[in-house]
PDB file of N, CA and C in Angstrom:
ATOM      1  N   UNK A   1       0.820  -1.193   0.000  1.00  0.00           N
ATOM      2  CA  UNK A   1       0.000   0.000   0.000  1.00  0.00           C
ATOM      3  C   UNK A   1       0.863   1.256   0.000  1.00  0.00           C
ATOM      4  N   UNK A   2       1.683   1.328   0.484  1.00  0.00           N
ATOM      5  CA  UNK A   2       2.653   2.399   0.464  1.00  0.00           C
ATOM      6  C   UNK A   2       3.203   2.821  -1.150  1.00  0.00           C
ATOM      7  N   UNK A   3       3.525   1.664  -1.712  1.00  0.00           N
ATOM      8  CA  UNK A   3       3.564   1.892  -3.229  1.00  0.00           C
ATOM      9  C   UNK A   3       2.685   2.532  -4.129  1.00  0.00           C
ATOM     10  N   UNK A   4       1.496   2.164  -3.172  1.00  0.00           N
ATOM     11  CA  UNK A   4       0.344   2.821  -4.382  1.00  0.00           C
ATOM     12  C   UNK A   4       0.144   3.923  -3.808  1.00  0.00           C
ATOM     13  N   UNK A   5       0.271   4.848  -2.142  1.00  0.00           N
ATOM     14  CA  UNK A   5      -0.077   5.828  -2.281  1.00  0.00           C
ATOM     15  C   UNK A   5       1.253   6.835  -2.957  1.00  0.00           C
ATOM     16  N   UNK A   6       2.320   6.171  -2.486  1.00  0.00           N
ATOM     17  CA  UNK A   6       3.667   6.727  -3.226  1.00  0.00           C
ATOM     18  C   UNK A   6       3.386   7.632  -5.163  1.00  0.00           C
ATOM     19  N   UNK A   7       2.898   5.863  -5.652  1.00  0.00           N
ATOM     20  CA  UNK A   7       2.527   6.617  -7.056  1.00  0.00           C
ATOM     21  C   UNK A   7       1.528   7.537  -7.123  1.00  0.00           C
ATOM     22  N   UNK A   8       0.268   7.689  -5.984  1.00  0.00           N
ATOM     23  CA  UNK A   8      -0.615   8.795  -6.383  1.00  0.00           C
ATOM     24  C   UNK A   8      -0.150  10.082  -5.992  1.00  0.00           C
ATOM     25  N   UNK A   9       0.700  10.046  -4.599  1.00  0.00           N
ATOM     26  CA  UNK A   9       1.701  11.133  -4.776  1.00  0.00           C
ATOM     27  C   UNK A   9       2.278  12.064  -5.625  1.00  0.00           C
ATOM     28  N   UNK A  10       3.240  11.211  -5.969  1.00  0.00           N
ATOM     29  CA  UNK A  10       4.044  11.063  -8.008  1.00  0.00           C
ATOM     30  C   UNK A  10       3.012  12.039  -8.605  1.00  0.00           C
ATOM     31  N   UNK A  11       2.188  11.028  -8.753  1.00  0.00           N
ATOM     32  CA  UNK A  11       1.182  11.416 -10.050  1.00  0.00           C
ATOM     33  C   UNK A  11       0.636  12.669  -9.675  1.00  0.00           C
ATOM     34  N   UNK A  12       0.137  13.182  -8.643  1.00  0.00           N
ATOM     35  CA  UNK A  12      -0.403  14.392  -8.027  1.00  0.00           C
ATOM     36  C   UNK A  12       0.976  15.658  -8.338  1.00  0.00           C
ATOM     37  N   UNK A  13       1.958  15.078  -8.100  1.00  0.00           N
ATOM     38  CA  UNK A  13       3.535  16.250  -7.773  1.00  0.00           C
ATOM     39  C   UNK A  13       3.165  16.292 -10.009  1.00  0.00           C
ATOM     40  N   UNK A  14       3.598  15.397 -10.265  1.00  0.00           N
ATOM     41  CA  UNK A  14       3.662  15.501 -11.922  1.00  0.00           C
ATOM     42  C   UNK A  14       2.807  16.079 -12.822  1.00  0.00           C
ATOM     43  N   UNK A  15       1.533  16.454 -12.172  1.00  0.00           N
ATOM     44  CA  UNK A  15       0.405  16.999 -12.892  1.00  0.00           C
ATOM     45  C   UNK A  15       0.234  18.285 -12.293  1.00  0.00           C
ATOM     46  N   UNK A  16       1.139  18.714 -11.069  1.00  0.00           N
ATOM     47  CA  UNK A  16       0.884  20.036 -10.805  1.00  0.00           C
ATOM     48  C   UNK A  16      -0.210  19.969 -10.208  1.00  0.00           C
ATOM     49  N   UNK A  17      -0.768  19.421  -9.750  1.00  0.00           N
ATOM     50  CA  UNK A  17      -2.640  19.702  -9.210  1.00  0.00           C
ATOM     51  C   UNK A  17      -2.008  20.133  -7.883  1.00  0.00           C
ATOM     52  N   UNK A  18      -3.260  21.422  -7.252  1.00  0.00           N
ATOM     53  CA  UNK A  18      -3.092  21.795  -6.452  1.00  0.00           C
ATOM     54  C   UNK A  18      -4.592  21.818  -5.861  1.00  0.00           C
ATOM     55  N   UNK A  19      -4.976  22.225  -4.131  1.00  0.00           N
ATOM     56  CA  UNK A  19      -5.852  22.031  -3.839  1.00  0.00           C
ATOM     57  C   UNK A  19      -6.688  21.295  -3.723  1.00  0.00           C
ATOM     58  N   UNK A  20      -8.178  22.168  -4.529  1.00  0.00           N
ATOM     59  CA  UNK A  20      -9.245  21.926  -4.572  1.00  0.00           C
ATOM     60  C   UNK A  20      -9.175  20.151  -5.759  1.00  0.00           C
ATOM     61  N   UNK A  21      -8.200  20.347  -6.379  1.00  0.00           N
ATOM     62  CA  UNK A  21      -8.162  19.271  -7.703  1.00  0.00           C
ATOM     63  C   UNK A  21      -7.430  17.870  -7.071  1.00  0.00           C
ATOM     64  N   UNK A  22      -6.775  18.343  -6.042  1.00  0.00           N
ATOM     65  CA  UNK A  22      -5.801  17.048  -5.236  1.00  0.00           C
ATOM     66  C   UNK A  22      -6.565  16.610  -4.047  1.00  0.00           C
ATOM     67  N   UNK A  23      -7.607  16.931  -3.758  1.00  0.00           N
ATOM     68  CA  UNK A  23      -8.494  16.471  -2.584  1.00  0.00           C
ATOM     69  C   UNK A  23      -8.379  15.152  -2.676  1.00  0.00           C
ATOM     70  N   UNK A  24      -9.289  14.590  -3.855  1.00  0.00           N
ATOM     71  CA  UNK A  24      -9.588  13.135  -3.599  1.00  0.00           C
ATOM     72  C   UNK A  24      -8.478  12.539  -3.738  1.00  0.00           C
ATOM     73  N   UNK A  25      -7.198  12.803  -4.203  1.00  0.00           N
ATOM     74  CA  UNK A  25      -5.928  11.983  -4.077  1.00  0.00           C
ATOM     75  C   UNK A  25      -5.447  11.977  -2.727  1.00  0.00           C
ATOM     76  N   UNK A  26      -5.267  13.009  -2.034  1.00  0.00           N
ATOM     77  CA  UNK A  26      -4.969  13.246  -0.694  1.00  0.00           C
ATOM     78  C   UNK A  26      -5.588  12.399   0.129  1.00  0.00           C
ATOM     79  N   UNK A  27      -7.046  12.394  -0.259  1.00  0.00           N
ATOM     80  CA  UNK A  27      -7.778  11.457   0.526  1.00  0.00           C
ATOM     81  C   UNK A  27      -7.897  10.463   0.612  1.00  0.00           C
ATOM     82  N   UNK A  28      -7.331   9.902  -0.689  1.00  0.00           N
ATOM     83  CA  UNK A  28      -6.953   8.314  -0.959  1.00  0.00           C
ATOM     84  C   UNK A  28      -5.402   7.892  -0.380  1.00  0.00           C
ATOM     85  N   UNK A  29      -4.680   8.701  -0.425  1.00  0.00           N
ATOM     86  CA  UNK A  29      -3.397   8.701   0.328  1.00  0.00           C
ATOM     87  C   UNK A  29      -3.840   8.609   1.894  1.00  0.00           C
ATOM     88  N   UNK A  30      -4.458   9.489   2.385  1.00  0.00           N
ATOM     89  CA  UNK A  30      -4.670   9.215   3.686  1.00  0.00           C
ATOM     90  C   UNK A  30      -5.216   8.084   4.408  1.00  0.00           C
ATOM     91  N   UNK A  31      -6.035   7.726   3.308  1.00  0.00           N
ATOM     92  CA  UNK A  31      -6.830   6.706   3.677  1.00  0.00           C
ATOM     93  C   UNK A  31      -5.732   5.085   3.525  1.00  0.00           C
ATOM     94  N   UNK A  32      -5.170   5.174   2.669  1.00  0.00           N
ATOM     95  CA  UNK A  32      -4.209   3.867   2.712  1.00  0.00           C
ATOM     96  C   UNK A  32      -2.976   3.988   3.154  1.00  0.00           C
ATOM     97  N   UNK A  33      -2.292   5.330   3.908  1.00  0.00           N
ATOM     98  CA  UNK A  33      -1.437   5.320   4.593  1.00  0.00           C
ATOM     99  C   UNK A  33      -1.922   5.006   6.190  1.00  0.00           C
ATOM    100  N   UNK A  34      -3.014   5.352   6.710  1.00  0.00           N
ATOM    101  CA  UNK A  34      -3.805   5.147   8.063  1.00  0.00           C
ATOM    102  C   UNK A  34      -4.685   3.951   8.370  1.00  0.00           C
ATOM    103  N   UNK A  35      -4.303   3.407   6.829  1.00  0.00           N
ATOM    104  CA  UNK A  35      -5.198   1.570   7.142  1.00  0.00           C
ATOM    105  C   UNK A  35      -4.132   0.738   6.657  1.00  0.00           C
ATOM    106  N   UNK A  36      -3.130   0.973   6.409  1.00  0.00           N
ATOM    107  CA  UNK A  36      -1.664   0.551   6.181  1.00  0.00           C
ATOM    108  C   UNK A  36      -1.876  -1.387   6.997  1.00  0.00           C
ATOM    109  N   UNK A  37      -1.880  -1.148   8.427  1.00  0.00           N
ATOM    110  CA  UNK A  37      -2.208  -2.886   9.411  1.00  0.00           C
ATOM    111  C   UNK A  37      -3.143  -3.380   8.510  1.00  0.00           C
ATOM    112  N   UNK A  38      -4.627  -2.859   8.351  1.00  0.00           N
ATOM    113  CA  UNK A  38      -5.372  -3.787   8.009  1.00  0.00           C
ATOM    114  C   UNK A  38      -5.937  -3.880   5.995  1.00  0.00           C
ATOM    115  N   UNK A  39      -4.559  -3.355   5.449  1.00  0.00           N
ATOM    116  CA  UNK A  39      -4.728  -3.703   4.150  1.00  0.00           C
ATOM    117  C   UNK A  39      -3.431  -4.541   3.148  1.00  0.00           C
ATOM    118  N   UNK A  40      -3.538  -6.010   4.237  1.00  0.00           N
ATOM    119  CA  UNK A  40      -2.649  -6.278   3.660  1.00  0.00           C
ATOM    120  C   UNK A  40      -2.960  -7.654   2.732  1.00  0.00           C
ATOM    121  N   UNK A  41      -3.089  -7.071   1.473  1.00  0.00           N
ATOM    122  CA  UNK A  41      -3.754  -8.505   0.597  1.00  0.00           C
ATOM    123  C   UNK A  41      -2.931  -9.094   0.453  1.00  0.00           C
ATOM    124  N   UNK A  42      -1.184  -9.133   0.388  1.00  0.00           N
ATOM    125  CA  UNK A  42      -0.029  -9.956   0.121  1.00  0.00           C
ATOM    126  C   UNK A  42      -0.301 -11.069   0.922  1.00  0.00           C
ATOM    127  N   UNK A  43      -1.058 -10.703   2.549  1.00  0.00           N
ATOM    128  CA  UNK A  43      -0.639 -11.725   3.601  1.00  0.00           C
ATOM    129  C   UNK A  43      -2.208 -12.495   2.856  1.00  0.00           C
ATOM    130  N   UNK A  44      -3.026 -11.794   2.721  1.00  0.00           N
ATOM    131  CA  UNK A  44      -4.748 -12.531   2.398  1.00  0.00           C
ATOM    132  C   UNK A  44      -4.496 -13.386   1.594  1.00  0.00           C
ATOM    133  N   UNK A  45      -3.599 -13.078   0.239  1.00  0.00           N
ATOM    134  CA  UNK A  45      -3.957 -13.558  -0.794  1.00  0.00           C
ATOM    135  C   UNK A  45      -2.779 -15.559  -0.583  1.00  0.00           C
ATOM    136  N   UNK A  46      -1.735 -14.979   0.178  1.00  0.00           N
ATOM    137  CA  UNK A  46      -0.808 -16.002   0.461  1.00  0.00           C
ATOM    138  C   UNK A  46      -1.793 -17.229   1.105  1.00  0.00           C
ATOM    139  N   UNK A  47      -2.077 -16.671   1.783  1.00  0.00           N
ATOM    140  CA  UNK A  47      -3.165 -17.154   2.914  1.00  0.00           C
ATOM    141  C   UNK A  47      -4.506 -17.966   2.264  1.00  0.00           C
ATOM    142  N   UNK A  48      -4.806 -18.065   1.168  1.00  0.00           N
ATOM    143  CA  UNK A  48      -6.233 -18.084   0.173  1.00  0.00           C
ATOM    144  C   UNK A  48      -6.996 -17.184   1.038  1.00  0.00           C
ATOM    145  N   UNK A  49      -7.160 -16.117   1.904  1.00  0.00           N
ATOM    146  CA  UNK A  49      -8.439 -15.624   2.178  1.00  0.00           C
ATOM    147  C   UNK A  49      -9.234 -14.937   1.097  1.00  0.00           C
ATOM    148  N   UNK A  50     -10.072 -14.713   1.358  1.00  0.00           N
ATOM    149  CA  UNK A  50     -11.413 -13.765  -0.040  1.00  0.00           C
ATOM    150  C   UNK A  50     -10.724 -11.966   0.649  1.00  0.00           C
ATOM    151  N   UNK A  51     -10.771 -11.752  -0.930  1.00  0.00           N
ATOM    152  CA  UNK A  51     -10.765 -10.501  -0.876  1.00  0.00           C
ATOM    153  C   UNK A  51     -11.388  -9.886  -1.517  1.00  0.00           C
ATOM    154  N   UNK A  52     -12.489  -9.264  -0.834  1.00  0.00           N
ATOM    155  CA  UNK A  52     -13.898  -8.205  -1.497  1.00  0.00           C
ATOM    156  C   UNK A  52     -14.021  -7.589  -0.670  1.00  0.00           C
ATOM    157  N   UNK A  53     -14.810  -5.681  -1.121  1.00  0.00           N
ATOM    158  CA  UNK A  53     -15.425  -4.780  -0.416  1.00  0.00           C
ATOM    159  C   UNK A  53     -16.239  -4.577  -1.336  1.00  0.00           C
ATOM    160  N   UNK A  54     -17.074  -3.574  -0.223  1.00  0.00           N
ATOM    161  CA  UNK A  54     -18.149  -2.438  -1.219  1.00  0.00           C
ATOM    162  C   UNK A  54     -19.325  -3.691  -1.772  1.00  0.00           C
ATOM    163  N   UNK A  55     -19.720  -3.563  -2.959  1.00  0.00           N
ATOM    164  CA  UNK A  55     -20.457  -4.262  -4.121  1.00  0.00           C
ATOM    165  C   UNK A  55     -20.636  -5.609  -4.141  1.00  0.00           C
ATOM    166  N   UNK A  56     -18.908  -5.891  -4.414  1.00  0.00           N
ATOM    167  CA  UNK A  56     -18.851  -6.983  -4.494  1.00  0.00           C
ATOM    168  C   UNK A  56     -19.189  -8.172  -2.769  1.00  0.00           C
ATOM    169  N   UNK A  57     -18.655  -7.546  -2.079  1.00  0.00           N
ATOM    170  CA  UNK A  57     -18.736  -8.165  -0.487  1.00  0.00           C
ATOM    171  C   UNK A  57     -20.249  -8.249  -0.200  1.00  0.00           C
ATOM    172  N   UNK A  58     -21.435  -7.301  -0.511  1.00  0.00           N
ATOM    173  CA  UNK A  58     -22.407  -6.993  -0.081  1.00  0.00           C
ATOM    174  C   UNK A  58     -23.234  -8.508  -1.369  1.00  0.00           C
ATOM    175  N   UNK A  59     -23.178  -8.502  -2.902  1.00  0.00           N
ATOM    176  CA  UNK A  59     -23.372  -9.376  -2.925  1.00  0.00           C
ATOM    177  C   UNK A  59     -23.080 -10.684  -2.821  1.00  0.00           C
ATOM    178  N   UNK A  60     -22.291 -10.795  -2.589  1.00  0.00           N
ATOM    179  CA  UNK A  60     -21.962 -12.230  -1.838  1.00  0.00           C
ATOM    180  C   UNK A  60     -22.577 -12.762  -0.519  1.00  0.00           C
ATOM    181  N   UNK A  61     -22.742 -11.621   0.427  1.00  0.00           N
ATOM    182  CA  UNK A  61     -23.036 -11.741   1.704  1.00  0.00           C
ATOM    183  C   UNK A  61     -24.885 -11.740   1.478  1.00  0.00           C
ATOM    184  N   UNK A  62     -25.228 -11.120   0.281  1.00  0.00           N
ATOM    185  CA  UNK A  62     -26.758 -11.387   0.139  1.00  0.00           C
ATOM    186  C   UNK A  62     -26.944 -12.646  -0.319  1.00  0.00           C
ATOM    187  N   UNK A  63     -26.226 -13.229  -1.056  1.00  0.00           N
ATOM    188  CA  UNK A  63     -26.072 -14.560  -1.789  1.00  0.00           C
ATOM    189  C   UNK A  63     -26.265 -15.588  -0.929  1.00  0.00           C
ATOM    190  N   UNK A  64     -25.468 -15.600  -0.226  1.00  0.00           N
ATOM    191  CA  UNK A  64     -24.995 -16.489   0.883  1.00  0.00           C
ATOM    192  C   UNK A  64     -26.386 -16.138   2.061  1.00  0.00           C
ATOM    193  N   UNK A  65     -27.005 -15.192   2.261  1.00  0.00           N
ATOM    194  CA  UNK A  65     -28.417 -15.169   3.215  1.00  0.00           C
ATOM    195  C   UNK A  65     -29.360 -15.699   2.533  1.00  0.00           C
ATOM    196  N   UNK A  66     -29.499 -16.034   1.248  1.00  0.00           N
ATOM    197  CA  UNK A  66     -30.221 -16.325   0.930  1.00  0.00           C
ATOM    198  C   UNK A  66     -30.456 -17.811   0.626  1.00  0.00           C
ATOM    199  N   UNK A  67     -29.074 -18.492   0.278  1.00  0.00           N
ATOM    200  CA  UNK A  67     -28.825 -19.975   0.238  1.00  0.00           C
ATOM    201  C   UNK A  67     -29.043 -20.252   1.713  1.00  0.00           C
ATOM    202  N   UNK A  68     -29.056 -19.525   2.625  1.00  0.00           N
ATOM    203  CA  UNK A  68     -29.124 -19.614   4.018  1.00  0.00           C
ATOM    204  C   UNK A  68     -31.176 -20.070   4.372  1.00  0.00           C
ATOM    205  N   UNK A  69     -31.546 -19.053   4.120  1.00  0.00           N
ATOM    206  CA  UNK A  69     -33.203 -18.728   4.196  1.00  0.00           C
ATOM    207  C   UNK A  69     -33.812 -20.398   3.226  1.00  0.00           C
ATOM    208  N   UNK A  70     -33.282 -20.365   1.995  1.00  0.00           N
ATOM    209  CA  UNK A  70     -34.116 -21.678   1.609  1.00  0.00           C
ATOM    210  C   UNK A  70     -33.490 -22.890   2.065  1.00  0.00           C
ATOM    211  N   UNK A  71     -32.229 -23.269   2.816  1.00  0.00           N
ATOM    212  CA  UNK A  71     -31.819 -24.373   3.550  1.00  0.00           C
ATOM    213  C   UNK A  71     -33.190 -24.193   4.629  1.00  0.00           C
ATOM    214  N   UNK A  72     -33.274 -23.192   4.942  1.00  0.00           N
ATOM    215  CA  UNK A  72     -34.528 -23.333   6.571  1.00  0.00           C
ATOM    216  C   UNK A  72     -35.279 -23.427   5.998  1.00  0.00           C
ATOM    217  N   UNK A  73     -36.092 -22.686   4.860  1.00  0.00           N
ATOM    218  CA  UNK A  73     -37.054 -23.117   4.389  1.00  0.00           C
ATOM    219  C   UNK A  73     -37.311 -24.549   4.243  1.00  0.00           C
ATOM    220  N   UNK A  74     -36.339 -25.277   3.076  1.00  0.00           N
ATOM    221  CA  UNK A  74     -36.468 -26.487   3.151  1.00  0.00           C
ATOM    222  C   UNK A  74     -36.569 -27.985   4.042  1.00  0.00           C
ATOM    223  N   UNK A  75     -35.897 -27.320   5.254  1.00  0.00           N
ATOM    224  CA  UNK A  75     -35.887 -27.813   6.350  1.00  0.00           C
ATOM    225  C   UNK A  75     -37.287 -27.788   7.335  1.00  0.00           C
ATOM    226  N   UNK A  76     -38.243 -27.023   6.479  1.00  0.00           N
ATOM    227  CA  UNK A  76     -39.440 -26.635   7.735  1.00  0.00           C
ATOM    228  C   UNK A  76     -39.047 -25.367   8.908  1.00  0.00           C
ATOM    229  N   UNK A  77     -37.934 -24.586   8.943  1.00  0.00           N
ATOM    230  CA  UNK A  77     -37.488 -23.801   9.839  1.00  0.00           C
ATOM    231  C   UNK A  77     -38.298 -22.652   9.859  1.00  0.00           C
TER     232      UNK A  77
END
């Protein structure tokens, strides 16, 4: 993660953006320099864990309630 906020850095210094135009980079820098512990997919991915947010995490997690609901269903639950 440090690499990638490094290059948005870069990329922010190289385009001259200032301010109002570098917000959301700043904010993406901040945000993956201050979650740095808990974004580490090298160790996830070594590991086989799943790696999803946002969209993708939410449908899966509906997916999975729902294979959930017709197991009880089917069960009489």
């Amino acid at each position: 993660m440090h690499q990638a906020a490094a290059a948005l850095e870069a990329a922010a210094r190289a385009a001259s953006l200032r301010s109002a135009k570098r917000e959301g980079i700043d904010e993406a820098v901040n945000y993956l320099t201050s979650k740095i512990e808990h974004l580490r997919y090298d160790t996830a991915l070594e590991r086989g864990w799943p790696i999803a947010t946002g969209v993708i995490e939410g449908a899966w997690c509906a997916n999975r309630s729902k294979g959930s609901r017709a197991r009880r269903l089917s069960h009489g639950s």
